[in-house]
PDB file of N, CA and C in Angstrom:
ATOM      1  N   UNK A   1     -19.889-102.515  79.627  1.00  0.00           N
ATOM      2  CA  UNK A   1     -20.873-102.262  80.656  1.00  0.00           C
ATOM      3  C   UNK A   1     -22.249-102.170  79.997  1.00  0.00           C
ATOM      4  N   UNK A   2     -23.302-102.763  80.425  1.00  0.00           N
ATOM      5  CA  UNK A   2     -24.518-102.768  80.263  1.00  0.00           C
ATOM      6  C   UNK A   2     -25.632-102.400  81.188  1.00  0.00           C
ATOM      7  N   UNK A   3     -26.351-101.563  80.790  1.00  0.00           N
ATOM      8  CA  UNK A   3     -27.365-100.989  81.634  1.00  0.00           C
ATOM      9  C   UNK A   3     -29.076-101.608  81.779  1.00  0.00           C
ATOM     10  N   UNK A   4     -29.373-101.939  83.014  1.00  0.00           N
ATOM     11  CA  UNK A   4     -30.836-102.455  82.718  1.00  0.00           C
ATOM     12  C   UNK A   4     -31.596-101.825  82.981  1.00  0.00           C
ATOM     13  N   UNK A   5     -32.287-101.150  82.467  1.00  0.00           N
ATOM     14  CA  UNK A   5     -33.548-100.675  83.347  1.00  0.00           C
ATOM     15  C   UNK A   5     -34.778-101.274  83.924  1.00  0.00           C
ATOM     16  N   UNK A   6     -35.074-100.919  85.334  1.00  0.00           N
ATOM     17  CA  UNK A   6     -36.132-101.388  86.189  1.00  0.00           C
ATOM     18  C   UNK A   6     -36.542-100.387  87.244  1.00  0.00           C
ATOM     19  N   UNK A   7     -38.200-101.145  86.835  1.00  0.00           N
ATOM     20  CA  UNK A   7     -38.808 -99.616  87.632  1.00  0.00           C
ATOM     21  C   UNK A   7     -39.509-100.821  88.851  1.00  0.00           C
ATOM     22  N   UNK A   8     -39.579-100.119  90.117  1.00  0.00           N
ATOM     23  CA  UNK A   8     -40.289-100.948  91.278  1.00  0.00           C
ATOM     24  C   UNK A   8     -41.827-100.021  91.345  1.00  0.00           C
ATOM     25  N   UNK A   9     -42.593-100.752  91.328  1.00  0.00           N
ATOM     26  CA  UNK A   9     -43.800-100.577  91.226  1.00  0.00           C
ATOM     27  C   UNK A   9     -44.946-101.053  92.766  1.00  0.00           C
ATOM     28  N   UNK A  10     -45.374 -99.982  93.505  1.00  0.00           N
ATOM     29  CA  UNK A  10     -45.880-100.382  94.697  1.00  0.00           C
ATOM     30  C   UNK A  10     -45.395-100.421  95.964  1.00  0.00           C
ATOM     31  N   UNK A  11     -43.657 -99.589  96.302  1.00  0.00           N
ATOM     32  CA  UNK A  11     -43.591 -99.435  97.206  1.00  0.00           C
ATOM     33  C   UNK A  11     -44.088 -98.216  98.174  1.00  0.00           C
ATOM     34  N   UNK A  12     -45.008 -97.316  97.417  1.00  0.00           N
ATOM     35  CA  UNK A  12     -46.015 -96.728  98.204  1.00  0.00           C
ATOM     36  C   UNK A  12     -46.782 -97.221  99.324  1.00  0.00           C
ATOM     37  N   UNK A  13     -46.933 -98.309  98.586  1.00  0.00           N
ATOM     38  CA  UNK A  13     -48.157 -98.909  99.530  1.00  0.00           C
ATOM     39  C   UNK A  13     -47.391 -99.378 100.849  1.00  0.00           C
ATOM     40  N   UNK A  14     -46.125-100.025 100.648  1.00  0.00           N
ATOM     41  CA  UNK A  14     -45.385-100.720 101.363  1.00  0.00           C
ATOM     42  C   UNK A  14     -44.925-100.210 102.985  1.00  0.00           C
ATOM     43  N   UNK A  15     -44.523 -98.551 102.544  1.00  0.00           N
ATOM     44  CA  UNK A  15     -43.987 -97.571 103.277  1.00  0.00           C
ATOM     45  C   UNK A  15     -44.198 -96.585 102.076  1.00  0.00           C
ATOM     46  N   UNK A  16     -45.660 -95.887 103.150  1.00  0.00           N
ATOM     47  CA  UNK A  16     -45.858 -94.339 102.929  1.00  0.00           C
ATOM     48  C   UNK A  16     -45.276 -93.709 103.354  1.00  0.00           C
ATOM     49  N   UNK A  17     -45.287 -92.557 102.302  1.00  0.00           N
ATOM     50  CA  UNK A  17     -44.418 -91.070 102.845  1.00  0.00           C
ATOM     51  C   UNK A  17     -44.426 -91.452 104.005  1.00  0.00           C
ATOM     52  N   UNK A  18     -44.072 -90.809 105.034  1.00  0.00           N
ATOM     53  CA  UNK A  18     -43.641 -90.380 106.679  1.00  0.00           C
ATOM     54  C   UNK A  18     -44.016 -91.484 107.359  1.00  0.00           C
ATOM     55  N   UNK A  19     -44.444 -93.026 107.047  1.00  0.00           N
ATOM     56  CA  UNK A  19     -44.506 -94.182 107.612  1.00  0.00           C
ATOM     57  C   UNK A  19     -43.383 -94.305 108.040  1.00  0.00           C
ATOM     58  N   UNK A  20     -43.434 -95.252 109.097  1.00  0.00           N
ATOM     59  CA  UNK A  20     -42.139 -95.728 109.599  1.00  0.00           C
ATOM     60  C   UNK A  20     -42.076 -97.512 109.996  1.00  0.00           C
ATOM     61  N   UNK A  21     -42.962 -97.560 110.042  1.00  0.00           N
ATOM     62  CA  UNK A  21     -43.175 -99.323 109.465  1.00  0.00           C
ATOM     63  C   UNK A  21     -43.292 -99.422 108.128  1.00  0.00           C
ATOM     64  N   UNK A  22     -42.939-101.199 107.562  1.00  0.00           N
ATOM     65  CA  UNK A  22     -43.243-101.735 106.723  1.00  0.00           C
ATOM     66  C   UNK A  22     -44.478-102.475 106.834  1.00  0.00           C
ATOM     67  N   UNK A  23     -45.531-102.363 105.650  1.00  0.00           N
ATOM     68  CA  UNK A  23     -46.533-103.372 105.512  1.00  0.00           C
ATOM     69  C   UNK A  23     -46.509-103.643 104.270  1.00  0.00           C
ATOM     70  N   UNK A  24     -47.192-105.258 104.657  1.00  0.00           N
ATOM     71  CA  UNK A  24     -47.264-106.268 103.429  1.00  0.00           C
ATOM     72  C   UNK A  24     -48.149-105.322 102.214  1.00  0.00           C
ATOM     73  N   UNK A  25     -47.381-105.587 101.543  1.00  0.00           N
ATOM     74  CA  UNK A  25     -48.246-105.266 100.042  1.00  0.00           C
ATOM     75  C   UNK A  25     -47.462-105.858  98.689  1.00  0.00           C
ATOM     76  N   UNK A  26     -48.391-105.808  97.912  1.00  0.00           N
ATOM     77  CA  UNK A  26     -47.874-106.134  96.403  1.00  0.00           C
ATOM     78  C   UNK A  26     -46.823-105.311  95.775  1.00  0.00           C
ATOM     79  N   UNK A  27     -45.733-105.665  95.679  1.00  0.00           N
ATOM     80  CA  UNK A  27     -44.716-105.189  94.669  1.00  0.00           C
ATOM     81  C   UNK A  27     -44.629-105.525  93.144  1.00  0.00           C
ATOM     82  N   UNK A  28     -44.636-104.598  92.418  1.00  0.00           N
ATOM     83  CA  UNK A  28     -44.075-105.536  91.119  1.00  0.00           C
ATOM     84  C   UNK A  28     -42.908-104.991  90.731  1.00  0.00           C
ATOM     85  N   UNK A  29     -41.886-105.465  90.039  1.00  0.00           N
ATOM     86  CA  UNK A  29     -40.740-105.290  89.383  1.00  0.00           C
ATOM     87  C   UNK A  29     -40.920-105.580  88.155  1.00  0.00           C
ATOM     88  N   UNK A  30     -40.424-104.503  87.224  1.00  0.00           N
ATOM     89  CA  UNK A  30     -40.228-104.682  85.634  1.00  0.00           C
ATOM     90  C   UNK A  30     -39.238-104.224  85.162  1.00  0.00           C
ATOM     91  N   UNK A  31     -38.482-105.155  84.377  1.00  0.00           N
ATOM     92  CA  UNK A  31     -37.140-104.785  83.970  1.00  0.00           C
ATOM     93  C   UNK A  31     -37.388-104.134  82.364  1.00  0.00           C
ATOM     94  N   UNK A  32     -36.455-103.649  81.987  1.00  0.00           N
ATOM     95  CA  UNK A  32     -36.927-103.185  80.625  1.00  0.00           C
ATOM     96  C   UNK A  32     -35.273-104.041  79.794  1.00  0.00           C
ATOM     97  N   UNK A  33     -35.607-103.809  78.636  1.00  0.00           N
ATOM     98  CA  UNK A  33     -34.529-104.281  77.451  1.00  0.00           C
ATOM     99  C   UNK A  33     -32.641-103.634  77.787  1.00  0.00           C
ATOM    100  N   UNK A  34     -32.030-103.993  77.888  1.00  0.00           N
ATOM    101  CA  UNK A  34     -30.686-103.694  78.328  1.00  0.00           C
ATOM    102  C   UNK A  34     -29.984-102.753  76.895  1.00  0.00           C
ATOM    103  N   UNK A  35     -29.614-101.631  77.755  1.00  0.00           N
ATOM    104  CA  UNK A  35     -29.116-100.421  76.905  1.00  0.00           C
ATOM    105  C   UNK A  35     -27.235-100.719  77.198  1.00  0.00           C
ATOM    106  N   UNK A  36     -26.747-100.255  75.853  1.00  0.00           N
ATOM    107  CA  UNK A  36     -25.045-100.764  75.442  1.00  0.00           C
ATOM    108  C   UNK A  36     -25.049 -99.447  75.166  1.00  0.00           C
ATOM    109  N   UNK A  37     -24.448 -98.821  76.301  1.00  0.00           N
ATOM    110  CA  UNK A  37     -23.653 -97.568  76.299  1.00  0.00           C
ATOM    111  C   UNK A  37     -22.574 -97.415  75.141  1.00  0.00           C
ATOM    112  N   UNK A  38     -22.178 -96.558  74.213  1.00  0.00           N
ATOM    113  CA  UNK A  38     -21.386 -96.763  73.445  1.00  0.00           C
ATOM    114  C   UNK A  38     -19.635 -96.235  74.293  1.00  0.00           C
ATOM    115  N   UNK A  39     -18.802 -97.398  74.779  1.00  0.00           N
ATOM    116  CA  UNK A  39     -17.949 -97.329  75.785  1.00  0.00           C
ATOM    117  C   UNK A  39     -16.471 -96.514  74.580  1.00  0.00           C
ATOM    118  N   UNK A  40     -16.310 -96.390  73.375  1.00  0.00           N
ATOM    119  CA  UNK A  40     -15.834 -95.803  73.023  1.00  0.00           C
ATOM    120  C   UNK A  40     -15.724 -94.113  72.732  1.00  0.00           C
ATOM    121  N   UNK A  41     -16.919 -93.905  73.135  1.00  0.00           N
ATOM    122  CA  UNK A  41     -16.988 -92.184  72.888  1.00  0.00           C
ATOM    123  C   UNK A  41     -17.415 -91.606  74.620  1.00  0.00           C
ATOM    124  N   UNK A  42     -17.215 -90.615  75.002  1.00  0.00           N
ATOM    125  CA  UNK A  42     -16.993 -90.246  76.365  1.00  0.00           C
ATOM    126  C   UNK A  42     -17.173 -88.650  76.132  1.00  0.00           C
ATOM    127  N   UNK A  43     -18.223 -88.434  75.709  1.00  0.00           N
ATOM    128  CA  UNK A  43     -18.338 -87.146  75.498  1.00  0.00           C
ATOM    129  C   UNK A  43     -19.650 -86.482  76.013  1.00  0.00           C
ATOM    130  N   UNK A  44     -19.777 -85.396  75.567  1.00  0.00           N
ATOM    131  CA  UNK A  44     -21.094 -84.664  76.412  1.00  0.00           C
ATOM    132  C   UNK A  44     -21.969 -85.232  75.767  1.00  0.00           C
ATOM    133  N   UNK A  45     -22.196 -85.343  74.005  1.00  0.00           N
ATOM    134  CA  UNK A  45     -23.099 -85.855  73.802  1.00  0.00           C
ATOM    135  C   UNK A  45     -23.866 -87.317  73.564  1.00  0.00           C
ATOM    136  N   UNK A  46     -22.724 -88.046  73.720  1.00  0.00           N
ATOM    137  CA  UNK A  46     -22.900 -89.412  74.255  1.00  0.00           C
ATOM    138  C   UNK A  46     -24.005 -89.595  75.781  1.00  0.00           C
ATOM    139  N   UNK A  47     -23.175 -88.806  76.683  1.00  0.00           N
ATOM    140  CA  UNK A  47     -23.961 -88.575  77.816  1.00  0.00           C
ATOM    141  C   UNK A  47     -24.723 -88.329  78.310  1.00  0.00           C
ATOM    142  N   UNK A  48     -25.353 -87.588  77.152  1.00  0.00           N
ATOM    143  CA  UNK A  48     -26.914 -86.791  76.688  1.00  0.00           C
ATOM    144  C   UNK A  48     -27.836 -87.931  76.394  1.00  0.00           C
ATOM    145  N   UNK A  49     -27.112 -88.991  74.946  1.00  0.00           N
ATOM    146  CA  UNK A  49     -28.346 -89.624  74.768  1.00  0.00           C
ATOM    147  C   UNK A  49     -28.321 -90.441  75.744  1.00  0.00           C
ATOM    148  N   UNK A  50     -27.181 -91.283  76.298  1.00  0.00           N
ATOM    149  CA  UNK A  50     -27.829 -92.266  76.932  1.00  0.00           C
ATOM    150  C   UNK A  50     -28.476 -91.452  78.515  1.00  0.00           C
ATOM    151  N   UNK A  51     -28.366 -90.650  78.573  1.00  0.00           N
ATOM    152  CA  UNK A  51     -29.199 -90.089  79.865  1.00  0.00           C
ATOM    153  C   UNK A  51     -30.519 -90.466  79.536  1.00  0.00           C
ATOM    154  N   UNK A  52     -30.903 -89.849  77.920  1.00  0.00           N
ATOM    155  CA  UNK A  52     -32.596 -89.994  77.316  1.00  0.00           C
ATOM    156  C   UNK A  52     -32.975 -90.985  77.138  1.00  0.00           C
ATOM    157  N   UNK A  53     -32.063 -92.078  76.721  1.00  0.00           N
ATOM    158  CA  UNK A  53     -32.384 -93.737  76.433  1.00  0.00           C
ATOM    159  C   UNK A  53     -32.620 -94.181  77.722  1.00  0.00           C
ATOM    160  N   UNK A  54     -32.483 -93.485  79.106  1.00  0.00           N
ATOM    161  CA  UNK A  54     -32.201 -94.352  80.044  1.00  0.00           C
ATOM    162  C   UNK A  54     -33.654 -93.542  80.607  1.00  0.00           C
ATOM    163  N   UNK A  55     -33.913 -92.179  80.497  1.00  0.00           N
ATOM    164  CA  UNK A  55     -35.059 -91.672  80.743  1.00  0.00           C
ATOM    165  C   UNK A  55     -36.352 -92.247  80.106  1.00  0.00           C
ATOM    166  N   UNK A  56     -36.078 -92.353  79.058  1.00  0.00           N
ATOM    167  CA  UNK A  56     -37.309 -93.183  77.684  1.00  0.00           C
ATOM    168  C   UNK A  56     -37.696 -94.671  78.442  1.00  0.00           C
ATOM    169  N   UNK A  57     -36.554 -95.469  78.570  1.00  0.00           N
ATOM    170  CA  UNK A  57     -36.822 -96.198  79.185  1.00  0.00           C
ATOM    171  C   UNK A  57     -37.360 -96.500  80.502  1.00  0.00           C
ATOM    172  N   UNK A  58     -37.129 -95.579  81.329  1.00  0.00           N
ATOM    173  CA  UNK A  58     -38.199 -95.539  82.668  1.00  0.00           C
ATOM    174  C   UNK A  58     -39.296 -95.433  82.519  1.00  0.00           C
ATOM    175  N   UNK A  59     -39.648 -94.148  81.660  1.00  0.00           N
ATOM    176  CA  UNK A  59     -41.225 -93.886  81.086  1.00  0.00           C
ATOM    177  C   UNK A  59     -41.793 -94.788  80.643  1.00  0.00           C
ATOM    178  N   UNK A  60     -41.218 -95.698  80.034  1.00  0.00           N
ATOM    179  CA  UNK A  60     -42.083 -97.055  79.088  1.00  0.00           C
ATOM    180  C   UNK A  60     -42.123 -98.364  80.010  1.00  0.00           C
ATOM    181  N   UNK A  61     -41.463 -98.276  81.040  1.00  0.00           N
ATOM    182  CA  UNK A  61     -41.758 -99.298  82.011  1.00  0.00           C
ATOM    183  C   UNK A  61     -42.884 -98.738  82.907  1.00  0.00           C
ATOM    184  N   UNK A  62     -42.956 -97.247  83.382  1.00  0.00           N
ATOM    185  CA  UNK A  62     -44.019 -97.117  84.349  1.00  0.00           C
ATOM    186  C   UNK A  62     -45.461 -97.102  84.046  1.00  0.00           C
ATOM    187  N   UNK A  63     -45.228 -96.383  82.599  1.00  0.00           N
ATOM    188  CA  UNK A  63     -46.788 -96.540  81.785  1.00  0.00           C
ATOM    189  C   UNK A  63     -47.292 -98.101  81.384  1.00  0.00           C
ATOM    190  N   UNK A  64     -46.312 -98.952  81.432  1.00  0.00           N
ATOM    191  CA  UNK A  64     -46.834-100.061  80.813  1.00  0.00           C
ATOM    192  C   UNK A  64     -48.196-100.532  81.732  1.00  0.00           C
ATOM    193  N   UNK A  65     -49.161-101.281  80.984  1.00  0.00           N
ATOM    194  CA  UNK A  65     -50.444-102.033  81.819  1.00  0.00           C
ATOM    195  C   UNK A  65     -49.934-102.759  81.853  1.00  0.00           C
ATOM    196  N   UNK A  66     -51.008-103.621  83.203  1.00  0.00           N
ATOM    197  CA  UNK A  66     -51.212-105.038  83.354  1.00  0.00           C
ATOM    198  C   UNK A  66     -52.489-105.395  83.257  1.00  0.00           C
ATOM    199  N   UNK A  67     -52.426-106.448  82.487  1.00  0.00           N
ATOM    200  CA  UNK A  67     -54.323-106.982  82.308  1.00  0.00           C
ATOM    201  C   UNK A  67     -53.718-108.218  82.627  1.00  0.00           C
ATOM    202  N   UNK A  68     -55.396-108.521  83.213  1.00  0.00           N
ATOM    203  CA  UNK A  68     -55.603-110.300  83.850  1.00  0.00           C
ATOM    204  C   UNK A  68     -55.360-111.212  82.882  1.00  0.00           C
ATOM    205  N   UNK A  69     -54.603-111.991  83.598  1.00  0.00           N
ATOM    206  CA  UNK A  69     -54.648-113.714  82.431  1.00  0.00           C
ATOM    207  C   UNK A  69     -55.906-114.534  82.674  1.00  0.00           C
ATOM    208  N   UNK A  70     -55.680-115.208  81.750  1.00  0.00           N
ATOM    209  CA  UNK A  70     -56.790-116.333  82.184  1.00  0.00           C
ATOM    210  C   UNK A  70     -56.758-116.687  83.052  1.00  0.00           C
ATOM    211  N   UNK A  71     -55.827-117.048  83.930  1.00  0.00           N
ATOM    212  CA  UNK A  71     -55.924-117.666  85.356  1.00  0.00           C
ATOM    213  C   UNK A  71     -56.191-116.915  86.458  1.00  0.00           C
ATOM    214  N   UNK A  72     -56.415-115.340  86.388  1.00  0.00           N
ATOM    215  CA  UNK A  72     -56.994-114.754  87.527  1.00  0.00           C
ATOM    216  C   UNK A  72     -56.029-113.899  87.683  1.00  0.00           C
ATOM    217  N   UNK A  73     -54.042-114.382  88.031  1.00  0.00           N
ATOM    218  CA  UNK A  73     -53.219-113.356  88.067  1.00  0.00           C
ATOM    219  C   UNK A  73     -52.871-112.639  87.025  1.00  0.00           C
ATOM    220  N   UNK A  74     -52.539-111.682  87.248  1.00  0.00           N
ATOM    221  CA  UNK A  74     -52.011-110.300  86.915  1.00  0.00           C
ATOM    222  C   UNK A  74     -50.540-110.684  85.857  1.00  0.00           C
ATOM    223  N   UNK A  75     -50.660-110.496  84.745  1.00  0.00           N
ATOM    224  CA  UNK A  75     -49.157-110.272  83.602  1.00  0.00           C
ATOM    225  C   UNK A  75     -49.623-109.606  83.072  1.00  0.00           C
ATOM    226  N   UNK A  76     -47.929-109.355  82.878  1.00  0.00           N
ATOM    227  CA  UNK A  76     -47.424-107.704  82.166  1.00  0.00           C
ATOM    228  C   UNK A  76     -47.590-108.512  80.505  1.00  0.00           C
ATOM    229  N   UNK A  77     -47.990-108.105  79.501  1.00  0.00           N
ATOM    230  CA  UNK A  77     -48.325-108.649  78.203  1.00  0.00           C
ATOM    231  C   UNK A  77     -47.438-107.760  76.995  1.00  0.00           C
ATOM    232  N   UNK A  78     -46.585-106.647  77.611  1.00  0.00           N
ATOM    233  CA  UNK A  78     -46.444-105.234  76.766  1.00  0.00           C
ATOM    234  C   UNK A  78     -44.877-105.520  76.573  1.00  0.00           C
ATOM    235  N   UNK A  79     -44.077-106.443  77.945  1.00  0.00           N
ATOM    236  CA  UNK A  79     -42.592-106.260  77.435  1.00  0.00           C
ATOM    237  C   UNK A  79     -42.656-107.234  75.984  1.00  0.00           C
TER     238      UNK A  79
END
């Protein structure tokens, strides 16, 4: 089993708190590097790190920037 991490970015805008429609807005999706649970050990502290590898990894997808390309749109330059 392999784990990916991805953070959705902009569904605030999409549906605010206590909204009850959807509106158009920009989403972005960023996946991060795929974490290999170690499927032989099943213990508390196995469970620990990959909880933190899987926490670490959220954090480093939400902080990441985006700066403009040359062409005007928006890339992610950091994965």
């Amino acid at each position: 089993m392999l784990l990916l991490p991805a953070w959705i970015d902009g569904t605030d805008e999409a549906l605010p708190r206590g909204g009850i429609w959807i509106r158009p807005a920009k989403v972005k999706v960023r996946f991060g590097r795929l974490i290999h649970p170690n499927t032989q050990e099943k213990n508390r502290d196995e469970q620990e790190r990959l909880s933190l590898e899987v926490l670490s990894a959220f954090r480093h997808l939400a902080c990441l920037e985006v700066e403009p390309s040359l062409n005007g749109n928006k890339e992610n330059h950091s994965l």
